[in-house]
C-alpha atoms as a PDB file:
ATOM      1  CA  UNK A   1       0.000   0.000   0.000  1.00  0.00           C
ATOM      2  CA  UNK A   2       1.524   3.707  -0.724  1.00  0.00           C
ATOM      3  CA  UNK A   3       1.360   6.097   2.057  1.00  0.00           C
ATOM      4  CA  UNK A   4       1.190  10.130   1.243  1.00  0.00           C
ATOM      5  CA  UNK A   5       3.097  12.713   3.546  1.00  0.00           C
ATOM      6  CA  UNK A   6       0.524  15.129   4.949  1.00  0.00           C
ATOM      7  CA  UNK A   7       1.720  18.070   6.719  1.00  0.00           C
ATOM      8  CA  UNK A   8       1.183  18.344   9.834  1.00  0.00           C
ATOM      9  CA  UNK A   9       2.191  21.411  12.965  1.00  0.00           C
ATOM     10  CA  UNK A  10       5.003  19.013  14.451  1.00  0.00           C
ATOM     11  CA  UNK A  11       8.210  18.669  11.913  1.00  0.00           C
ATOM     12  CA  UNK A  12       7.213  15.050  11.909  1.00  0.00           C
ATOM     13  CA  UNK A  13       4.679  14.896   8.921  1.00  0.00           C
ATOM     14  CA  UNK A  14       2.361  12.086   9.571  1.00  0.00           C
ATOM     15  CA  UNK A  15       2.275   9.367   6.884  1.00  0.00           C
ATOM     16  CA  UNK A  16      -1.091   8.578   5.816  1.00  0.00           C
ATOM     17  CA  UNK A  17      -2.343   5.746   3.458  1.00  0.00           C
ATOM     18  CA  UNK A  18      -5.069   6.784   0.813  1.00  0.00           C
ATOM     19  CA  UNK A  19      -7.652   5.247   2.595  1.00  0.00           C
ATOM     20  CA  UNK A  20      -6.889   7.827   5.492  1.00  0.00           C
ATOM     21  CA  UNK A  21      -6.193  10.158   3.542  1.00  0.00           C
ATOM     22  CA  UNK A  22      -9.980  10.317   1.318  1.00  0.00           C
ATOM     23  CA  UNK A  23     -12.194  10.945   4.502  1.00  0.00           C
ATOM     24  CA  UNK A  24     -10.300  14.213   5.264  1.00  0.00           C
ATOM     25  CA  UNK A  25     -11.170  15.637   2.184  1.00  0.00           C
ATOM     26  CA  UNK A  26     -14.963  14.732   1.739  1.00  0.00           C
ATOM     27  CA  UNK A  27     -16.885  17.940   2.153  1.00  0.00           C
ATOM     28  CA  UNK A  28     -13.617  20.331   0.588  1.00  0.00           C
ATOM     29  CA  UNK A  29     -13.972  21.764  -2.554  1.00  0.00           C
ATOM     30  CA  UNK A  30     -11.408  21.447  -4.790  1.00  0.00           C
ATOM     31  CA  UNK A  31     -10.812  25.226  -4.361  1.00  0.00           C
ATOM     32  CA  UNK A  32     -10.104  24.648  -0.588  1.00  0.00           C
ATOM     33  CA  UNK A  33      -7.940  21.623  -1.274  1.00  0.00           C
ATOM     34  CA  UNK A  34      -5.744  23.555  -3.911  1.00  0.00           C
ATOM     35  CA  UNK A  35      -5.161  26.476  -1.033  1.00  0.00           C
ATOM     36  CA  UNK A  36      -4.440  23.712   1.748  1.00  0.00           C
ATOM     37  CA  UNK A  37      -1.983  22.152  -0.398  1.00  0.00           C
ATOM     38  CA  UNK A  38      -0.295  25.503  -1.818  1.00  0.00           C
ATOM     39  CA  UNK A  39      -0.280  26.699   2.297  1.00  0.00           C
ATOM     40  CA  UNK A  40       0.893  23.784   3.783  1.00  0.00           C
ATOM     41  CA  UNK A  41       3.738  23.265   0.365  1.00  0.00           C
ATOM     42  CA  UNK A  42       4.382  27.087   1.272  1.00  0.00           C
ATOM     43  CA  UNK A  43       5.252  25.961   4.260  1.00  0.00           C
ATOM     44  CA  UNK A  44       7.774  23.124   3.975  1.00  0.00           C
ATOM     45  CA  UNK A  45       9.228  25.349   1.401  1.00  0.00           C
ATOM     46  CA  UNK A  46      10.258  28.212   4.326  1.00  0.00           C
ATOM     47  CA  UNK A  47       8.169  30.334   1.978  1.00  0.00           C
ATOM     48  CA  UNK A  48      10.169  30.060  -0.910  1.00  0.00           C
ATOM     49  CA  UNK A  49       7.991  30.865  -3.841  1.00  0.00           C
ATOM     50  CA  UNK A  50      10.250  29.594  -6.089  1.00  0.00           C
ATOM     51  CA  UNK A  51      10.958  26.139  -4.802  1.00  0.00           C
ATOM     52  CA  UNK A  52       7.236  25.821  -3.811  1.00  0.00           C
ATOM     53  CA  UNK A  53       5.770  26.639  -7.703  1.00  0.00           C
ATOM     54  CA  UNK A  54       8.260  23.753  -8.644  1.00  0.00           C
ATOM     55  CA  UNK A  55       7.504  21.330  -6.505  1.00  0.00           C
ATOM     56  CA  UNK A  56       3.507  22.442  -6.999  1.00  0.00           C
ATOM     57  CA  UNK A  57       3.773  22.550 -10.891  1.00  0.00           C
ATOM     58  CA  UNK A  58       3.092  26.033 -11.212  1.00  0.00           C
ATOM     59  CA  UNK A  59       4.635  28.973 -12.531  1.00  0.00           C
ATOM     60  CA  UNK A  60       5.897  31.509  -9.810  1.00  0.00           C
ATOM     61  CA  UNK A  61       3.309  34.034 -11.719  1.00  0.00           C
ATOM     62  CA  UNK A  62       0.741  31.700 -10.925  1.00  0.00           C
ATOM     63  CA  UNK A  63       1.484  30.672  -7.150  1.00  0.00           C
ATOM     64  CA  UNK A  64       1.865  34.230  -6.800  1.00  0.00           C
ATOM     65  CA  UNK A  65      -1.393  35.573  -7.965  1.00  0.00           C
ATOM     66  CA  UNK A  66      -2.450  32.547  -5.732  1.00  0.00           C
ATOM     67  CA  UNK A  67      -1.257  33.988  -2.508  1.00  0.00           C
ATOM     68  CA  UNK A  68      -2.571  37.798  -3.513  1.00  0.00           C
ATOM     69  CA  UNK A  69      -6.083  36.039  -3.419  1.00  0.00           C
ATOM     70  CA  UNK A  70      -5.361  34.085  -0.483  1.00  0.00           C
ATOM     71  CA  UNK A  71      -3.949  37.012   1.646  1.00  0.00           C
ATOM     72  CA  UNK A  72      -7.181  39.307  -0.033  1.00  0.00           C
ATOM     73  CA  UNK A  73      -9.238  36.821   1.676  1.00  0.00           C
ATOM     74  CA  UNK A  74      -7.217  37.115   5.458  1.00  0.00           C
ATOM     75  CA  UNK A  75      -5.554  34.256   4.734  1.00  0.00           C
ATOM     76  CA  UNK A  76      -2.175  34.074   6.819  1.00  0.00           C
ATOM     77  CA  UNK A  77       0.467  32.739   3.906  1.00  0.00           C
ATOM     78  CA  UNK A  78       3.702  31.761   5.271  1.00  0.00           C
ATOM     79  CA  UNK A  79       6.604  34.245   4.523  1.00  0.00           C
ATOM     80  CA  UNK A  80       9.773  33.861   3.445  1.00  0.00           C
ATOM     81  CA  UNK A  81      12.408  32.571   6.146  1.00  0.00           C
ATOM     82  CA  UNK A  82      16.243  32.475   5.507  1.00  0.00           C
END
């Protein structure tokens, strides 16, 4: 069976199977799954746009019109750390 990192507040990401992994996103849209997954990929990243719209499959244009909506909204997107 494959098991999918999901990030998680500890530096430890929990390891998830599918199966887990399904029930947590009945009920999202896809809208709030893309923003969870940017966030959280944001995060891991140290808020390096760059590294994150690579490992996403975006353009840095793209992720970055991405967080303007997200911080629009009061969304807290993590910044850049050195």
């Amino acid at each position: 069976m494959t098991t999918v990192h999901v990030a998680a507040s500890e530096p430890d990401a929990q390891l998830l199977a599918p199966n887990q992994i399904v029930p947590l996103l009945i009920g999202a849209t896809v809208d709030e799954v893309e923003r969870e997954l940017v966030l959280q990929t944001l995060a891991r990243c140290d808020g390096n746009r760059t590294r994150a719209s690579r490992v996403l499959g975006l353009s840095v244009r793209t992720l970055r019109n991405k967080i303007r909506l997200y911080a629009a909204s009061g969304i807290d997107v993590p910044a850049y750390q050195d």
